[in-house]
PDB file of N, CA and C in Angstrom:
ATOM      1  N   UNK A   1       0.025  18.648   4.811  1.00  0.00           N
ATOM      2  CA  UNK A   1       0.495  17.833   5.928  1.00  0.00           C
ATOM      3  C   UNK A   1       1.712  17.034   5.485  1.00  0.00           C
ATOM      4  N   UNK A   2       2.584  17.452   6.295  1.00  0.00           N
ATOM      5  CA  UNK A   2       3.736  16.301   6.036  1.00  0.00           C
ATOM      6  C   UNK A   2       3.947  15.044   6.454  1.00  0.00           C
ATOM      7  N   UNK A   3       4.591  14.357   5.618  1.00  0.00           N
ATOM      8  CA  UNK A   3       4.708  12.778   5.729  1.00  0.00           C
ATOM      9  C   UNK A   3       5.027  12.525   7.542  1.00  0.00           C
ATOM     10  N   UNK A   4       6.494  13.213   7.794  1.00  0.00           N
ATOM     11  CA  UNK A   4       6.740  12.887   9.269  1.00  0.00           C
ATOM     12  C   UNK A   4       5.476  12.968   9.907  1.00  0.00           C
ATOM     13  N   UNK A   5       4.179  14.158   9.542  1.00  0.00           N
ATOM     14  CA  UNK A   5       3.808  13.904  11.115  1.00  0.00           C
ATOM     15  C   UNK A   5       2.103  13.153  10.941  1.00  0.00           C
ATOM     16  N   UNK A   6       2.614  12.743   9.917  1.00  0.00           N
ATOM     17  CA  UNK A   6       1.479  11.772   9.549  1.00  0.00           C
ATOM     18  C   UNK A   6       1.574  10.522   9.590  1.00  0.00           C
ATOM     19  N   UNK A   7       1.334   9.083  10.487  1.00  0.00           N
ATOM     20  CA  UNK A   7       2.067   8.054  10.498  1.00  0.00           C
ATOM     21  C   UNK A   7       1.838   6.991   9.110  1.00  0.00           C
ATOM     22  N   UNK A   8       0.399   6.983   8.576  1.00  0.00           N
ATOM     23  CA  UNK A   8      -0.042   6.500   7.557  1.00  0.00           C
ATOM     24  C   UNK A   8       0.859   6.965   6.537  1.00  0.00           C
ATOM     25  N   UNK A   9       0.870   8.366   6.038  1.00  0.00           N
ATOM     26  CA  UNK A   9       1.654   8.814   4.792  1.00  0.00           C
ATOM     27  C   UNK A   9       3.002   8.556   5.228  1.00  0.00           C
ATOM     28  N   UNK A  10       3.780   8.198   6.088  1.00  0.00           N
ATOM     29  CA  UNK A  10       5.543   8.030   6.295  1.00  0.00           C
ATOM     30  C   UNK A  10       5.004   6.919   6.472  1.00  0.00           C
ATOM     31  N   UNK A  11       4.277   5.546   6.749  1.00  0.00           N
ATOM     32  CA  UNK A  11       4.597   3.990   6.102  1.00  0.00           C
ATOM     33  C   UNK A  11       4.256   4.026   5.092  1.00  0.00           C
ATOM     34  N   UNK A  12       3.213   4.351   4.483  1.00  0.00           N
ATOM     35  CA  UNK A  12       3.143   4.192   3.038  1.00  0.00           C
ATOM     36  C   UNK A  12       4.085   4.756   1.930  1.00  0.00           C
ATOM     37  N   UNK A  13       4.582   5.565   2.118  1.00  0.00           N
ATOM     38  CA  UNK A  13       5.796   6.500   1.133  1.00  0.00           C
ATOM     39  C   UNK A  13       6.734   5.610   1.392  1.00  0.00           C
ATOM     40  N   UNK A  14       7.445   5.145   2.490  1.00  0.00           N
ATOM     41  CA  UNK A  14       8.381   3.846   3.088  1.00  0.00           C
ATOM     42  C   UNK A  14       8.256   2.706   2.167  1.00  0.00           C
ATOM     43  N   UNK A  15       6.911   2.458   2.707  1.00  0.00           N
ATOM     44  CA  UNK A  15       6.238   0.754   1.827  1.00  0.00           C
ATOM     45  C   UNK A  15       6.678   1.285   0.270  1.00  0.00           C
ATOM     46  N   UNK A  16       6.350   2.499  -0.284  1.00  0.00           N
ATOM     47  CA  UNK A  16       6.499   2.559  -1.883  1.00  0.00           C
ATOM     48  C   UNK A  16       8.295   2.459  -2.059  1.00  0.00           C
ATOM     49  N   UNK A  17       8.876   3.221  -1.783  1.00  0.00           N
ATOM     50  CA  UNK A  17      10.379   2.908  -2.019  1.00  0.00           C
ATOM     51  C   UNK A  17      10.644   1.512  -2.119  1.00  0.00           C
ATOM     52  N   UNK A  18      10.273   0.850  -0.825  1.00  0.00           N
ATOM     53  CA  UNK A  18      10.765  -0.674  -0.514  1.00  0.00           C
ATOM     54  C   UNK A  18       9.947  -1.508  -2.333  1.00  0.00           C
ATOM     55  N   UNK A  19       8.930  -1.328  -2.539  1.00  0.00           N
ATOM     56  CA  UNK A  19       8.360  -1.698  -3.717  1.00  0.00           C
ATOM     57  C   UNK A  19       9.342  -0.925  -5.154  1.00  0.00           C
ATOM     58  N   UNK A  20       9.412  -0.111  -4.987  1.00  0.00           N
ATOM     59  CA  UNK A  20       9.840   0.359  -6.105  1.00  0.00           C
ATOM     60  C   UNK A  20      11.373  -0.460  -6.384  1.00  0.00           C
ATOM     61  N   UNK A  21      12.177  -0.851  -5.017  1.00  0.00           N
ATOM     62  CA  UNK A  21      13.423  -0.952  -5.080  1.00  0.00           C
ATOM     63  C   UNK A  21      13.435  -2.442  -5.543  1.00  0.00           C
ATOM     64  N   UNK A  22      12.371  -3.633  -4.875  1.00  0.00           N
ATOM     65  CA  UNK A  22      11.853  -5.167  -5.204  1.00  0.00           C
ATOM     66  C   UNK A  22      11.433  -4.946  -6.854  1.00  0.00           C
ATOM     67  N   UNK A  23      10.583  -4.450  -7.127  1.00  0.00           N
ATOM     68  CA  UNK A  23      10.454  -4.336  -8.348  1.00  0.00           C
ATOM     69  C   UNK A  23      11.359  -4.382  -9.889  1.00  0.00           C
ATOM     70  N   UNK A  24      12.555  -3.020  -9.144  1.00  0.00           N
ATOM     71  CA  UNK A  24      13.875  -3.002  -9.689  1.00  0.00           C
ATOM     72  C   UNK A  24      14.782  -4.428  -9.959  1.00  0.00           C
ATOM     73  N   UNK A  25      15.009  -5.078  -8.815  1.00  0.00           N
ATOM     74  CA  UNK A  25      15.180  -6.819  -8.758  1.00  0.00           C
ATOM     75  C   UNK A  25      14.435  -7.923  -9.667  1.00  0.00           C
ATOM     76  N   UNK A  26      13.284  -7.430  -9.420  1.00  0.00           N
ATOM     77  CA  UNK A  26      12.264  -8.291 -10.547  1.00  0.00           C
ATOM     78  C   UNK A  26      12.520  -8.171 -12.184  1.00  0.00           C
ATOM     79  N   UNK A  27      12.881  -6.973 -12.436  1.00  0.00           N
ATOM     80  CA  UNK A  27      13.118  -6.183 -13.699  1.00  0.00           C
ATOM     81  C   UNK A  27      14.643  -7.017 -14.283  1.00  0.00           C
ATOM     82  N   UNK A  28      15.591  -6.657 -13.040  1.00  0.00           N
ATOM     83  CA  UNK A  28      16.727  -7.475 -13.619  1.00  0.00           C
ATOM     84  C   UNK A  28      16.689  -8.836 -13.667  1.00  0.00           C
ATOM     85  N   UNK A  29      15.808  -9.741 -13.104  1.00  0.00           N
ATOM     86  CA  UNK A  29      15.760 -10.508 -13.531  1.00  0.00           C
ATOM     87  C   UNK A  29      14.770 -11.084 -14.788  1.00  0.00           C
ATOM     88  N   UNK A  30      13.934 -10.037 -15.057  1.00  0.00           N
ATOM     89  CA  UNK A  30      13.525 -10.087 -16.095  1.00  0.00           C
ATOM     90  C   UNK A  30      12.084 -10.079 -15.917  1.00  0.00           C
ATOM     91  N   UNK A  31      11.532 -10.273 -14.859  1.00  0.00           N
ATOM     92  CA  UNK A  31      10.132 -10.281 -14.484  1.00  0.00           C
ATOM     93  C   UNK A  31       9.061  -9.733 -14.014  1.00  0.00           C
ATOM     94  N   UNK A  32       9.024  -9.175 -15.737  1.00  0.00           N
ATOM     95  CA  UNK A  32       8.880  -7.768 -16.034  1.00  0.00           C
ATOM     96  C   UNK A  32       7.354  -7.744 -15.901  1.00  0.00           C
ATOM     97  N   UNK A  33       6.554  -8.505 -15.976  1.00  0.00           N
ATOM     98  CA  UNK A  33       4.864  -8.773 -15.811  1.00  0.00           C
ATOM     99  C   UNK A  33       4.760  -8.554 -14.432  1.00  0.00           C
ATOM    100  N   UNK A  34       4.908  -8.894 -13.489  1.00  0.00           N
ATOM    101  CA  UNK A  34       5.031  -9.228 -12.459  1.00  0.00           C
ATOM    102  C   UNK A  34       5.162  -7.939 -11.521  1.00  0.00           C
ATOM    103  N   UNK A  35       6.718  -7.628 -12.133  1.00  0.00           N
ATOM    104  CA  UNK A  35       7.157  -6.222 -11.818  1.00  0.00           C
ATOM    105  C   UNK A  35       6.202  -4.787 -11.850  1.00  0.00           C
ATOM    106  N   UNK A  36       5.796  -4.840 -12.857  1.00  0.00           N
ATOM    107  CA  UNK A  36       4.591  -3.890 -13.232  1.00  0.00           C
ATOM    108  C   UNK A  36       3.237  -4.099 -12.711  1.00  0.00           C
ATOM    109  N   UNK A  37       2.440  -4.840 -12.478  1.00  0.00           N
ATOM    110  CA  UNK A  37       2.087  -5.401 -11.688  1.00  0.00           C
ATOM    111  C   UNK A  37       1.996  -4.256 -10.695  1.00  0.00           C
ATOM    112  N   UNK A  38       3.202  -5.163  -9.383  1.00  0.00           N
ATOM    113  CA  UNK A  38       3.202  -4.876  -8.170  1.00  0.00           C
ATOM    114  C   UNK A  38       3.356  -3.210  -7.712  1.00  0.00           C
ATOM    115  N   UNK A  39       4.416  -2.835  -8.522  1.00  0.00           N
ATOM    116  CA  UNK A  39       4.818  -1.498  -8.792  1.00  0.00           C
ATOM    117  C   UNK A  39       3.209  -0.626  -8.993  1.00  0.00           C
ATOM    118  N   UNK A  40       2.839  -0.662  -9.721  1.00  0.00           N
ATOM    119  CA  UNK A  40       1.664   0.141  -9.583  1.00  0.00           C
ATOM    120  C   UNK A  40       0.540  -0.741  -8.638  1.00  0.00           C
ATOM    121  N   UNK A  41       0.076  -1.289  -8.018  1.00  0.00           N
ATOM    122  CA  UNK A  41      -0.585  -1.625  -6.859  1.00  0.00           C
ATOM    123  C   UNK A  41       0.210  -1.068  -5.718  1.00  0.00           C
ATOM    124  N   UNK A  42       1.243  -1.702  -5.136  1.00  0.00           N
ATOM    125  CA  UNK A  42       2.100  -1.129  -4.198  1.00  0.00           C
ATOM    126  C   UNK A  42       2.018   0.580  -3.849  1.00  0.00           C
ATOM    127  N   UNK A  43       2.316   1.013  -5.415  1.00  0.00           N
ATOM    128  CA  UNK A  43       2.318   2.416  -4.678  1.00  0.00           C
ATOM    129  C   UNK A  43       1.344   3.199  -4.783  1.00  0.00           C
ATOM    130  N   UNK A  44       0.198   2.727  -5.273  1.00  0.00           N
ATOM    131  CA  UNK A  44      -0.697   3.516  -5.355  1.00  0.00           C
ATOM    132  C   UNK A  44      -1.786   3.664  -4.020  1.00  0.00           C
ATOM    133  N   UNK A  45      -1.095   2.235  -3.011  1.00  0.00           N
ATOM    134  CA  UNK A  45      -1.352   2.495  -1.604  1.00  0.00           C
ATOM    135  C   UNK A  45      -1.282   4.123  -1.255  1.00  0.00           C
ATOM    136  N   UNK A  46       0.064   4.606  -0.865  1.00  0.00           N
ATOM    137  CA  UNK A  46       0.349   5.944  -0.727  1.00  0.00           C
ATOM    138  C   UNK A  46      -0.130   6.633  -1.109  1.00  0.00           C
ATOM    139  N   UNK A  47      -0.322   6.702  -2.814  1.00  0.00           N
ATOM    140  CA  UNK A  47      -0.856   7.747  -3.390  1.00  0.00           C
ATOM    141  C   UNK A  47      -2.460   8.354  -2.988  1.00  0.00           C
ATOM    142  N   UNK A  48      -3.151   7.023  -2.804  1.00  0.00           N
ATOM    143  CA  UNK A  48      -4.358   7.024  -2.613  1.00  0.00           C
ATOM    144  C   UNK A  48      -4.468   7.503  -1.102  1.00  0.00           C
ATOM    145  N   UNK A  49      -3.537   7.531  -0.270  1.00  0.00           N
ATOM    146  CA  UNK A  49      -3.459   8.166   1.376  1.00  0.00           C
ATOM    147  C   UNK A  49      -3.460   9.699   1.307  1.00  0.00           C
ATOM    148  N   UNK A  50      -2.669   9.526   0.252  1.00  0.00           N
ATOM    149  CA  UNK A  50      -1.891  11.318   0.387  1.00  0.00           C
ATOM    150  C   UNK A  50      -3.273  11.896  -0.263  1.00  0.00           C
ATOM    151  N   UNK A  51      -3.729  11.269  -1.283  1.00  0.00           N
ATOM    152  CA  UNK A  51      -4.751  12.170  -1.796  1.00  0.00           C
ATOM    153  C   UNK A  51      -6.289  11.875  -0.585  1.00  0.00           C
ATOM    154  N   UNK A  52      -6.223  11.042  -0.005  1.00  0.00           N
ATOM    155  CA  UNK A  52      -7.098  11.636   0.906  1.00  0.00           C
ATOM    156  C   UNK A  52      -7.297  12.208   2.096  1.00  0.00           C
ATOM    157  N   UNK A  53      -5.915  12.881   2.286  1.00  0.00           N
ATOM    158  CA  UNK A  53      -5.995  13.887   3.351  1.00  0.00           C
ATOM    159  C   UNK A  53      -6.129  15.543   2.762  1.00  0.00           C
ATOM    160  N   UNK A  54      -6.302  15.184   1.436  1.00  0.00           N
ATOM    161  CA  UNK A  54      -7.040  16.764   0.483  1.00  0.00           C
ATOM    162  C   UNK A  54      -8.921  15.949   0.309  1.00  0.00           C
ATOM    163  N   UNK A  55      -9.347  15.676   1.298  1.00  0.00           N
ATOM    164  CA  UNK A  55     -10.623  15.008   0.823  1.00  0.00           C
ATOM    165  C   UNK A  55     -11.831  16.325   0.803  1.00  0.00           C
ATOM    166  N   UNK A  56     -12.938  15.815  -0.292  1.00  0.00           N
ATOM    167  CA  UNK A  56     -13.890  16.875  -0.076  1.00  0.00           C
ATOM    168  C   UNK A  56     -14.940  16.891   1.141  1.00  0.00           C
ATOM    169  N   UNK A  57     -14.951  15.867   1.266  1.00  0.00           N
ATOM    170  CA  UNK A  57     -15.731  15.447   2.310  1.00  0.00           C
ATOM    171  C   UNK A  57     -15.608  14.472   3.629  1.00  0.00           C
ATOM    172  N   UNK A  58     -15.935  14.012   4.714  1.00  0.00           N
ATOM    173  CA  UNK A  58     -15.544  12.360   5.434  1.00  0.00           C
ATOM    174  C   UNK A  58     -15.821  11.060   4.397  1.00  0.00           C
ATOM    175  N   UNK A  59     -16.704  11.369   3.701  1.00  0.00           N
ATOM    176  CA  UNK A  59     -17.260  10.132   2.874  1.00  0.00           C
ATOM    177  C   UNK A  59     -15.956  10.109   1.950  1.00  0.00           C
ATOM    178  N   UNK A  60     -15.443  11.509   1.440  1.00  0.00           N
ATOM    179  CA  UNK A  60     -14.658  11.325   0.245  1.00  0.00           C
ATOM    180  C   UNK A  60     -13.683  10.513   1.053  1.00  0.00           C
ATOM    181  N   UNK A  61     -12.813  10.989   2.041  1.00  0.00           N
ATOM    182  CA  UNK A  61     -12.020  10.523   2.857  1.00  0.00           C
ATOM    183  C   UNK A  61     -12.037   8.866   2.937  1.00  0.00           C
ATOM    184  N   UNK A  62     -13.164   8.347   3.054  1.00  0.00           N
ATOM    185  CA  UNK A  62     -13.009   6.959   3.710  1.00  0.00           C
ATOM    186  C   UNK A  62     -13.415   6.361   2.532  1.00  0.00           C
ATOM    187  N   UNK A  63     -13.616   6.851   1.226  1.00  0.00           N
ATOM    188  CA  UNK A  63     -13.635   5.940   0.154  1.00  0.00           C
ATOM    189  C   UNK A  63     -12.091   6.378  -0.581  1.00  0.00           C
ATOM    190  N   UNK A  64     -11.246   6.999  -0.097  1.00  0.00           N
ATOM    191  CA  UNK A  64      -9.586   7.340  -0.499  1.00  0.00           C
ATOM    192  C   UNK A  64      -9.266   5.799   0.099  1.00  0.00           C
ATOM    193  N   UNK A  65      -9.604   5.530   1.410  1.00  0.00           N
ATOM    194  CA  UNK A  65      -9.173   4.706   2.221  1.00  0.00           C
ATOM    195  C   UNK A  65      -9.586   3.212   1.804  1.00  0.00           C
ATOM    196  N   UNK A  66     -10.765   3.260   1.446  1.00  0.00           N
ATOM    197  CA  UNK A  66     -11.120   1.780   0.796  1.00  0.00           C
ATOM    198  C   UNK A  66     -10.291   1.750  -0.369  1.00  0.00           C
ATOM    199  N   UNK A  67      -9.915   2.236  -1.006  1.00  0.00           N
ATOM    200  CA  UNK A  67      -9.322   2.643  -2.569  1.00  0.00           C
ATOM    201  C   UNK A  67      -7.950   1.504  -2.257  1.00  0.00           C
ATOM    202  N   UNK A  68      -7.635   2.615  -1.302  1.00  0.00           N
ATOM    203  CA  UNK A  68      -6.274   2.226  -0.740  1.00  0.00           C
ATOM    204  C   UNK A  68      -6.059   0.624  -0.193  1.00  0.00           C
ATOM    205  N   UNK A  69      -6.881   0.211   0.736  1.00  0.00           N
ATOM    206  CA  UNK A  69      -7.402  -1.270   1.322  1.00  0.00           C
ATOM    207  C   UNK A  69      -7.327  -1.971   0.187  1.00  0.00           C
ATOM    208  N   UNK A  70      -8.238  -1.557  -0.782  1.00  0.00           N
ATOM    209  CA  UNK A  70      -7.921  -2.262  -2.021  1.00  0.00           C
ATOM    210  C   UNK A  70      -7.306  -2.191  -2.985  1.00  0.00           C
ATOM    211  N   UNK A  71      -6.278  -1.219  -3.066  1.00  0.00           N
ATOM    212  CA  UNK A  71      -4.909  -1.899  -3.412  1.00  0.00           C
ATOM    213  C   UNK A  71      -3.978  -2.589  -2.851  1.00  0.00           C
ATOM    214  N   UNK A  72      -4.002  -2.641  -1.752  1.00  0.00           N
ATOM    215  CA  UNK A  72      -3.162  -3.273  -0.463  1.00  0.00           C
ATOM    216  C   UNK A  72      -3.257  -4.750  -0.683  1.00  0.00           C
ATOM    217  N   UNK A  73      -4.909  -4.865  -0.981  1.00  0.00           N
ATOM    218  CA  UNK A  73      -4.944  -6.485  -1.316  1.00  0.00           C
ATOM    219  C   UNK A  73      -4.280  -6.614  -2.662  1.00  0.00           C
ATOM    220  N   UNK A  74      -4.710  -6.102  -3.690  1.00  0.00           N
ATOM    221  CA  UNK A  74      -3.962  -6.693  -4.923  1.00  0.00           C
ATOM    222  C   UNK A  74      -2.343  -6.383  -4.843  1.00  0.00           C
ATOM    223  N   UNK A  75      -1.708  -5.776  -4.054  1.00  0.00           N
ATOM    224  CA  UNK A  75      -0.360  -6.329  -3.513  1.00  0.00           C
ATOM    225  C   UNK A  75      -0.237  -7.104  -2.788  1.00  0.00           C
ATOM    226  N   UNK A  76      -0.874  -7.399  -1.865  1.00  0.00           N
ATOM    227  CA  UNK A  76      -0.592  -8.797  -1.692  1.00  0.00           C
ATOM    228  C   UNK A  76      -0.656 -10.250  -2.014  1.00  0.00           C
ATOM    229  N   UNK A  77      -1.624 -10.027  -2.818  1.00  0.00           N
ATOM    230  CA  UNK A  77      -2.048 -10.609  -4.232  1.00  0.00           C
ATOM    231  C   UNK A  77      -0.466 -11.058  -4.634  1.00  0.00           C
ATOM    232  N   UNK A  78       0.162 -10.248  -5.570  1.00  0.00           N
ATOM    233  CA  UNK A  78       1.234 -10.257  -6.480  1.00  0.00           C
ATOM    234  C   UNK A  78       2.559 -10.706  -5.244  1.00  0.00           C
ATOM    235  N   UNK A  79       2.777 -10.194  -3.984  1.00  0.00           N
ATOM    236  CA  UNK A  79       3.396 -10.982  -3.436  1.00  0.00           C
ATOM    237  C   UNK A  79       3.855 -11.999  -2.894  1.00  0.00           C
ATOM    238  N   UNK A  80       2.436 -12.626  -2.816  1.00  0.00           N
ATOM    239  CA  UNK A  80       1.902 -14.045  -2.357  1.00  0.00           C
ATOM    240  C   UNK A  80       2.390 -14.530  -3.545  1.00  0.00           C
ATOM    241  N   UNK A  81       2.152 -14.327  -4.789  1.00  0.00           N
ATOM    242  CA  UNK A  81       2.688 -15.149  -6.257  1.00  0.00           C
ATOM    243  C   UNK A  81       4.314 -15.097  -5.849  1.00  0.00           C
ATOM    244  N   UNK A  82       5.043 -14.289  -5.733  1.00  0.00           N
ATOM    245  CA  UNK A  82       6.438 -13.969  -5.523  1.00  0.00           C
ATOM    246  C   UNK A  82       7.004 -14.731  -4.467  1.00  0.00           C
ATOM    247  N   UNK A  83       6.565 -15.380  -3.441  1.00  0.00           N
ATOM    248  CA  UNK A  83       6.748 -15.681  -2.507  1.00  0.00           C
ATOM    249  C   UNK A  83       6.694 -17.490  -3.168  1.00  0.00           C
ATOM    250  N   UNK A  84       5.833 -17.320  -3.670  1.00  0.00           N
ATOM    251  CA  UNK A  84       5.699 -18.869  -3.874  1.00  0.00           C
ATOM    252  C   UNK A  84       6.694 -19.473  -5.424  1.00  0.00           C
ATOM    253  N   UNK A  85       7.107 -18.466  -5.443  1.00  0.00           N
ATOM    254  CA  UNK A  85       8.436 -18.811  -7.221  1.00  0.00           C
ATOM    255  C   UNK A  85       9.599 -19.108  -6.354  1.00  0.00           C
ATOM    256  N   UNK A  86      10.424 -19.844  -6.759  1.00  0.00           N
ATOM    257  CA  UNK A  86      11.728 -19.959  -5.624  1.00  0.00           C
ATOM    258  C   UNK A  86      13.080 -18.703  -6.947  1.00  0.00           C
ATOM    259  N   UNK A  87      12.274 -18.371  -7.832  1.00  0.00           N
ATOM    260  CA  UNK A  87      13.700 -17.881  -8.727  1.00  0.00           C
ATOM    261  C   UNK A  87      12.994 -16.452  -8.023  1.00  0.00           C
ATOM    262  N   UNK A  88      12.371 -15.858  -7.501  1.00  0.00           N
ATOM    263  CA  UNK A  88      12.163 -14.614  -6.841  1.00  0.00           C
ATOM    264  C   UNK A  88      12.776 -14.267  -5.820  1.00  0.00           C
ATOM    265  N   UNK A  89      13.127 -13.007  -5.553  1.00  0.00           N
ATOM    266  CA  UNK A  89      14.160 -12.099  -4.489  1.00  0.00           C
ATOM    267  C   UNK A  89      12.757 -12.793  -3.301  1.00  0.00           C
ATOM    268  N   UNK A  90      13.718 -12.936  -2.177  1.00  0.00           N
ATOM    269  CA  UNK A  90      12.623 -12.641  -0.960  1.00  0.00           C
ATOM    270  C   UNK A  90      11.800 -11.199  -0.621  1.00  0.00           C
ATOM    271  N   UNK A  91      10.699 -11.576  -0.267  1.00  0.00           N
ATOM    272  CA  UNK A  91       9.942 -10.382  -0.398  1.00  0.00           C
ATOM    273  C   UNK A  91       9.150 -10.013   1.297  1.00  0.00           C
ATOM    274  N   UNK A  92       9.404 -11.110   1.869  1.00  0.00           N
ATOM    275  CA  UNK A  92       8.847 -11.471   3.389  1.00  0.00           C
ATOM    276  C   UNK A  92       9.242  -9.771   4.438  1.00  0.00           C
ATOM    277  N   UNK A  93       9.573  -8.961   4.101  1.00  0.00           N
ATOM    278  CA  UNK A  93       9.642  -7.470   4.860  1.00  0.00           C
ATOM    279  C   UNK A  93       8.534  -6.925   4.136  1.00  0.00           C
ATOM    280  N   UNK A  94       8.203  -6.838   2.917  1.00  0.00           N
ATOM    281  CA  UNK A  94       7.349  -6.370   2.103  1.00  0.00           C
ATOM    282  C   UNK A  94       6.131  -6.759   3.149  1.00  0.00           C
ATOM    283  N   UNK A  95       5.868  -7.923   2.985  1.00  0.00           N
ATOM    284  CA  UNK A  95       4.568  -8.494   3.244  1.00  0.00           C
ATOM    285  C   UNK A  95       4.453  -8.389   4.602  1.00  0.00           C
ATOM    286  N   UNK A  96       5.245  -8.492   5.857  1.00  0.00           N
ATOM    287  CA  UNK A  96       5.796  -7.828   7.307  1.00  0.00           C
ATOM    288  C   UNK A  96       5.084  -6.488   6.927  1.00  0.00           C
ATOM    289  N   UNK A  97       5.375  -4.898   6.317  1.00  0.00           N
ATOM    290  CA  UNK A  97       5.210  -3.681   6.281  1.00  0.00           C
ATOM    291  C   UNK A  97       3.858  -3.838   5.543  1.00  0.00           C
ATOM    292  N   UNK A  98       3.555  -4.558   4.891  1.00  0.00           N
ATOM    293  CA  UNK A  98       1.929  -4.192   4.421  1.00  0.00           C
ATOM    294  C   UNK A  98       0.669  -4.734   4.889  1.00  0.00           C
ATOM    295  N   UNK A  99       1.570  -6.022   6.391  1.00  0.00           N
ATOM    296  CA  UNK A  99       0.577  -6.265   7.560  1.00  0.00           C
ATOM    297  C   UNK A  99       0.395  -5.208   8.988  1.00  0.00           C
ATOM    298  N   UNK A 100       1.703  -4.347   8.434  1.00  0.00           N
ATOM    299  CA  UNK A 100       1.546  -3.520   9.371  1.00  0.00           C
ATOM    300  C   UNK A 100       0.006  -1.957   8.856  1.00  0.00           C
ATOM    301  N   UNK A 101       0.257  -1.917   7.651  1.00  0.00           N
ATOM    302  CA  UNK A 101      -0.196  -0.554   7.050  1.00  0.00           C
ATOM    303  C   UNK A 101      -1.726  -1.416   7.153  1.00  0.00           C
ATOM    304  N   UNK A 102      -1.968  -2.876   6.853  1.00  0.00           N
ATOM    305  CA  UNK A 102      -3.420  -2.899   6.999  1.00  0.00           C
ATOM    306  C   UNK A 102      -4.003  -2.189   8.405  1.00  0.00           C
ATOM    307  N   UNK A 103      -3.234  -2.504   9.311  1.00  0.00           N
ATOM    308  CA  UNK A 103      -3.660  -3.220  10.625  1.00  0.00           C
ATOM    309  C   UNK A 103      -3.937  -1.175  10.523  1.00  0.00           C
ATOM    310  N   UNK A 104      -3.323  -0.130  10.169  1.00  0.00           N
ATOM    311  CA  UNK A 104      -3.327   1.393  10.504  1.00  0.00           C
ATOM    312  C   UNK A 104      -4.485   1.411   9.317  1.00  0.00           C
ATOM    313  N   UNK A 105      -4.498   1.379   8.388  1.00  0.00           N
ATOM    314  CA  UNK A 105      -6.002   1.601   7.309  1.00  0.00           C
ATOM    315  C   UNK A 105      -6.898   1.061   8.114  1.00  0.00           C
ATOM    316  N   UNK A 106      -7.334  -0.373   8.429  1.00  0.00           N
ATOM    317  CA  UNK A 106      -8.122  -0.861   9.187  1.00  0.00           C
ATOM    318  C   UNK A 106      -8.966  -0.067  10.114  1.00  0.00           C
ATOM    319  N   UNK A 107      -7.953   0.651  11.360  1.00  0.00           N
ATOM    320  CA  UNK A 107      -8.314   1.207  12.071  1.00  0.00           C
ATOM    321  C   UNK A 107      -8.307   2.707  12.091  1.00  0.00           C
ATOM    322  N   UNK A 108      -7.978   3.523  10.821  1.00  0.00           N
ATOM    323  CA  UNK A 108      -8.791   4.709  10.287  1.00  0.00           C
ATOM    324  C   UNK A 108      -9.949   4.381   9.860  1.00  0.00           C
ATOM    325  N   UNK A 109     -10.638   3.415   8.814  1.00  0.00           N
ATOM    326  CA  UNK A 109     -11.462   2.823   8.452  1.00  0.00           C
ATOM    327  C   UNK A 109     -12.195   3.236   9.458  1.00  0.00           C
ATOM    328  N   UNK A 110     -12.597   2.377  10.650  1.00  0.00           N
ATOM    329  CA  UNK A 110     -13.585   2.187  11.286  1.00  0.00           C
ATOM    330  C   UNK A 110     -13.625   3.108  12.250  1.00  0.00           C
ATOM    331  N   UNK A 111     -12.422   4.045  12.565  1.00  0.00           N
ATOM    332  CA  UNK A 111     -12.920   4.877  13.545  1.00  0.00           C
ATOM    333  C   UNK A 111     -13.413   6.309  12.720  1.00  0.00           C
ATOM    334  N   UNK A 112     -13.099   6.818  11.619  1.00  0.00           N
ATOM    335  CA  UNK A 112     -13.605   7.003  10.283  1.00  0.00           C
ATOM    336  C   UNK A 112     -15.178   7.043  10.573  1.00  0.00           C
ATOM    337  N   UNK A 113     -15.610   5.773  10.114  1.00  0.00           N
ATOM    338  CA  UNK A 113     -17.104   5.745   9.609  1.00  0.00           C
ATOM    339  C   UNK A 113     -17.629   5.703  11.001  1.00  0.00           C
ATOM    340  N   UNK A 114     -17.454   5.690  12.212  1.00  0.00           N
ATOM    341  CA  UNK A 114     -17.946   5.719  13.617  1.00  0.00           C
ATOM    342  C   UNK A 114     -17.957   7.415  13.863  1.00  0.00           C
ATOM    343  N   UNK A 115     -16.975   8.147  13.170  1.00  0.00           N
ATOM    344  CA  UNK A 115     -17.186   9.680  13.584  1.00  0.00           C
ATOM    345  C   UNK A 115     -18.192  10.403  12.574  1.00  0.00           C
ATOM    346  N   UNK A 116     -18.274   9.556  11.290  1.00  0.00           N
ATOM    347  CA  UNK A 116     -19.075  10.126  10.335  1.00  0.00           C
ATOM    348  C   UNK A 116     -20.494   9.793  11.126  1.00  0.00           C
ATOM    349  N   UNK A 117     -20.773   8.888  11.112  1.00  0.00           N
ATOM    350  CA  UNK A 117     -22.076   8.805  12.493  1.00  0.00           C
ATOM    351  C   UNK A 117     -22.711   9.121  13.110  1.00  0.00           C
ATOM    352  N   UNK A 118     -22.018  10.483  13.861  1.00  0.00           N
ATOM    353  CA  UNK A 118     -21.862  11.323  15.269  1.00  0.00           C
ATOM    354  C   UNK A 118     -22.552  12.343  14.906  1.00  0.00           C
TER     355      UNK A 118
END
């Protein structure tokens, strides 16, 4: 399945660039803990999407998706820290695009475990 016609995998692949590129910023300025960090939380959102649309099962599927939920928080985690340093790049689109990707996990989530049900 390709990203275009998947809306989850084209924000999340989106959300990872935008991270990868903040990260890059963090790096030149030297903040390099931080950087690493976010960089692997951030994108392992995606990763964890893409790999569960190869799922073995619905269960496998909606624990790809919690995976994912919970990396979402520990990026926001690390952005919330970023947000609150004043020597940090603004990050406020970041945190905009990863209130958007909850609000779409959220509601795979639950319509998800409502079809597993059935």
């Amino acid at each position: 399945m390709e990203k275009k016609d998947n809306p989850i995998l084209k924000l999340t692949f989106d959300f990872s660039i935008l991270v990868v590129l903040y990260c890059e910023l963090l790096e030149e300025k030297r903040k390099f803990v931080i950087a690493n960090q976010l960089l692997k939380s951030g994108t392992s959102i995606g990763a964890n999407c893409r790999e569960a649309q190869n799922e073995e099962s619905k269960a496998d599927f909606i624990q790809k998706i919690k995976i994912a939920l919970k990396e979402l928080e520990e990026t926001e985690y690390w952005l919330e820290i970023c947000m609150h340093i004043d020597s940090y790049p603004n990050c406020d689109n970041l945190i905009n695009k990863l209130t958007e990707i909850r609000k779409v996990l959220t509601k795979i989530l639950s319509t998800s475990k409502i079809n597993i049900k059935k």
